[in-house]
C-alpha atoms as a PDB file:
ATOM      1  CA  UNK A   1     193.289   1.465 158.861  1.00  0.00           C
ATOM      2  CA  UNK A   2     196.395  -0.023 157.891  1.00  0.00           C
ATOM      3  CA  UNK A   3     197.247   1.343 155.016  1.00  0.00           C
ATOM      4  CA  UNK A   4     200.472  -1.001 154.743  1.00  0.00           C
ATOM      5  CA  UNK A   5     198.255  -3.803 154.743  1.00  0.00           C
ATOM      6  CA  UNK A   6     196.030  -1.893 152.123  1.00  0.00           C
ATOM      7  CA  UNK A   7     198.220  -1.690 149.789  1.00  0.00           C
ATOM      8  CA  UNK A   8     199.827  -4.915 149.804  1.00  0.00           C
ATOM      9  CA  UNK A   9     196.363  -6.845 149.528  1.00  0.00           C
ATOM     10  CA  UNK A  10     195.537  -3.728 146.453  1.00  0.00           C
ATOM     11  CA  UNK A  11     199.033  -4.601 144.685  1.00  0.00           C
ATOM     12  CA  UNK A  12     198.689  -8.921 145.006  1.00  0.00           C
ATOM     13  CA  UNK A  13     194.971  -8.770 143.977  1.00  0.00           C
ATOM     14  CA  UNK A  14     195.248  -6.418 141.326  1.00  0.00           C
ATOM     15  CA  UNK A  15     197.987  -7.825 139.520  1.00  0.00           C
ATOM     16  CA  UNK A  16     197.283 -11.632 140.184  1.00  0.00           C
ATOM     17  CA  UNK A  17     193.779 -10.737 138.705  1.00  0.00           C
ATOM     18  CA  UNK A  18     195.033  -8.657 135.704  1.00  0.00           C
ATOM     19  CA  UNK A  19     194.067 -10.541 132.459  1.00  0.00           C
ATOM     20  CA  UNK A  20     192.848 -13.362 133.860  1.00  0.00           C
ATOM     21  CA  UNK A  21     189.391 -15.012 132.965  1.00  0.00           C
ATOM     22  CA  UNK A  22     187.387 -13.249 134.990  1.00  0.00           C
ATOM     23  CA  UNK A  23     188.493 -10.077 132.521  1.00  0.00           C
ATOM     24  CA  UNK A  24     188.257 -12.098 129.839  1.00  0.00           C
ATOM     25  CA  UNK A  25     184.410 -13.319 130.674  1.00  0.00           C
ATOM     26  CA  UNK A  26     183.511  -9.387 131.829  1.00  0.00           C
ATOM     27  CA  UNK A  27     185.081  -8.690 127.975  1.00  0.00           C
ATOM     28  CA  UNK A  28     183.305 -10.670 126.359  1.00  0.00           C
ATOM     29  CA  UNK A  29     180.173 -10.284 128.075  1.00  0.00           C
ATOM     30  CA  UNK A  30     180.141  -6.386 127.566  1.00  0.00           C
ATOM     31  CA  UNK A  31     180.728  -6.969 123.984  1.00  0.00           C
ATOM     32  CA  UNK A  32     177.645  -9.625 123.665  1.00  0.00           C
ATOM     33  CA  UNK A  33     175.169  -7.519 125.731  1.00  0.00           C
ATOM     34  CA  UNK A  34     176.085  -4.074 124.722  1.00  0.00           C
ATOM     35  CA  UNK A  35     175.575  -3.759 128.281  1.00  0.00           C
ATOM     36  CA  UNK A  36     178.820  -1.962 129.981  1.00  0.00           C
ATOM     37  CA  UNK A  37     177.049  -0.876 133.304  1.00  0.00           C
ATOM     38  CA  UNK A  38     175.209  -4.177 134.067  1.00  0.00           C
ATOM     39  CA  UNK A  39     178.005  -6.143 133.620  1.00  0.00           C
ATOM     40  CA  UNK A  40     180.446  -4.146 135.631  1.00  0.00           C
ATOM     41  CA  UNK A  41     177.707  -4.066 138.433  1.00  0.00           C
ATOM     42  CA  UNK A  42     177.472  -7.874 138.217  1.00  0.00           C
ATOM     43  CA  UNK A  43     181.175  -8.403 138.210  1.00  0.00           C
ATOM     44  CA  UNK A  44     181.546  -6.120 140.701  1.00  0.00           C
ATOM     45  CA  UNK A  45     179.174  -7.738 142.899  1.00  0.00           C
ATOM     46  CA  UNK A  46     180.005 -11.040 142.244  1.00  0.00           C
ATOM     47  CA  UNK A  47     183.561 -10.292 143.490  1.00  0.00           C
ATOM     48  CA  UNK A  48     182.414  -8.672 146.831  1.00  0.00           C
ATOM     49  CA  UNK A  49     180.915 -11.874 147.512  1.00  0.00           C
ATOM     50  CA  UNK A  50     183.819 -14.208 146.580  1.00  0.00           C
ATOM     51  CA  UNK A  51     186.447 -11.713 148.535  1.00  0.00           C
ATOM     52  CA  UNK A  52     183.843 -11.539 151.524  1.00  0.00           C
ATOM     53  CA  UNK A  53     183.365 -15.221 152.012  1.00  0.00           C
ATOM     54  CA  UNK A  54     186.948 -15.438 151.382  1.00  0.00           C
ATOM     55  CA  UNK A  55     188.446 -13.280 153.969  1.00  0.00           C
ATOM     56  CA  UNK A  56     186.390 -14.319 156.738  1.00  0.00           C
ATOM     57  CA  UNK A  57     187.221 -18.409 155.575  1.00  0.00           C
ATOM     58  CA  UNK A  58     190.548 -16.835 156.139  1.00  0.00           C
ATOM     59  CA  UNK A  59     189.602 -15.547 159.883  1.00  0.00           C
ATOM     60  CA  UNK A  60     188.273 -18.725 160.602  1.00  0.00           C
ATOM     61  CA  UNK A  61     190.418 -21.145 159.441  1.00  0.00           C
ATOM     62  CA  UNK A  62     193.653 -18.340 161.428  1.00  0.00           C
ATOM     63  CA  UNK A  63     192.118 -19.737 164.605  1.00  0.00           C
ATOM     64  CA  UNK A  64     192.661 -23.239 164.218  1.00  0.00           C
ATOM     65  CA  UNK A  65     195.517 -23.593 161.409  1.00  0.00           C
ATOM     66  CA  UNK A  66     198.736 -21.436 161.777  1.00  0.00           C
ATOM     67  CA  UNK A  67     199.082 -18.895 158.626  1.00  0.00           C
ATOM     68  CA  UNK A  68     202.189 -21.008 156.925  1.00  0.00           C
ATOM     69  CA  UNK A  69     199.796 -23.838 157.110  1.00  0.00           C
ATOM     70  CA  UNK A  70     196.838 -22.493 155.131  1.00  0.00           C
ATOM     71  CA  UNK A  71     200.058 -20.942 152.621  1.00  0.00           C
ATOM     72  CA  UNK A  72     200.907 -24.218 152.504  1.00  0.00           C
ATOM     73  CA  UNK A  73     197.106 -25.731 151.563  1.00  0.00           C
ATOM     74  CA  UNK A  74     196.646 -23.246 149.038  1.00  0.00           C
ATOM     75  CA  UNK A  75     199.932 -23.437 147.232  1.00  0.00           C
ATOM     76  CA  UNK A  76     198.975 -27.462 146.943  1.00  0.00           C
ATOM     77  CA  UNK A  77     195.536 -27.074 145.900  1.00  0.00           C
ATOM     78  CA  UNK A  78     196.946 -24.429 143.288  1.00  0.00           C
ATOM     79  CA  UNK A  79     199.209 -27.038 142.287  1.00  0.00           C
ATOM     80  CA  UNK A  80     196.673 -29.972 142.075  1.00  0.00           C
ATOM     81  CA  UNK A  81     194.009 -28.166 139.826  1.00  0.00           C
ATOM     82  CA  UNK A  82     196.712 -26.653 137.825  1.00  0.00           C
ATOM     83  CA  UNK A  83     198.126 -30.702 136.972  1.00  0.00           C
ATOM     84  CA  UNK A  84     194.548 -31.776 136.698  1.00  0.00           C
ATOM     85  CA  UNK A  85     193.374 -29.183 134.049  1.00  0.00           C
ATOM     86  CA  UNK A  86     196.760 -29.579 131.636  1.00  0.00           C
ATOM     87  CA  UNK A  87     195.532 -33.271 131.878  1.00  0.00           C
ATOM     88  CA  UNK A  88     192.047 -32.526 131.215  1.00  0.00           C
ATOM     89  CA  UNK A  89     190.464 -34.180 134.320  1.00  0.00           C
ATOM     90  CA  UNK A  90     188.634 -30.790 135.723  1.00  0.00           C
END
């Protein structure tokens, strides 16, 4: 294992996903259901998928784009949904 690697992907991901919504929706949905476990097994789950189908988009899309490229696309999209939702149109 690479534990540089490790703990640069632990660091980016754990601060970029610090009080975001997705905390905000697990917050609120533990205080709703009374529920602590479920919802941390749901939340959990659901982000093993999204990460999963994420990194290996990520494998594929290394074989045909070069890695500046897909920093590139991602930056832009980030961009474009960020202008679209403080105009409303999302």
């Amino acid at each position: 294992m690479d534990w540089k690697i490790f703990l640069a992907t632990f660091g980016a991901i754990f601060f970029a996903e610090m009080a975001d919504k997705t905390q905000l929706v697990g917050l609120t949905m533990a205080a709703k259901s009374q529920k602590p476990w479920a919802v941390w097994l749901g939340s959990v789950s659901a982000y093993l998928i999204v990460t999963a189908i994420s990194v290996l988009l990520g494998m594929l899309l290394s074989r045909y784009l070069k890695p500046e490229w897909l920093k590139v696309a991602g930056g832009v999209i980030f961009v474009v949904m960020g202008v679209l939702l403080l105009f409303d149109k999302l």
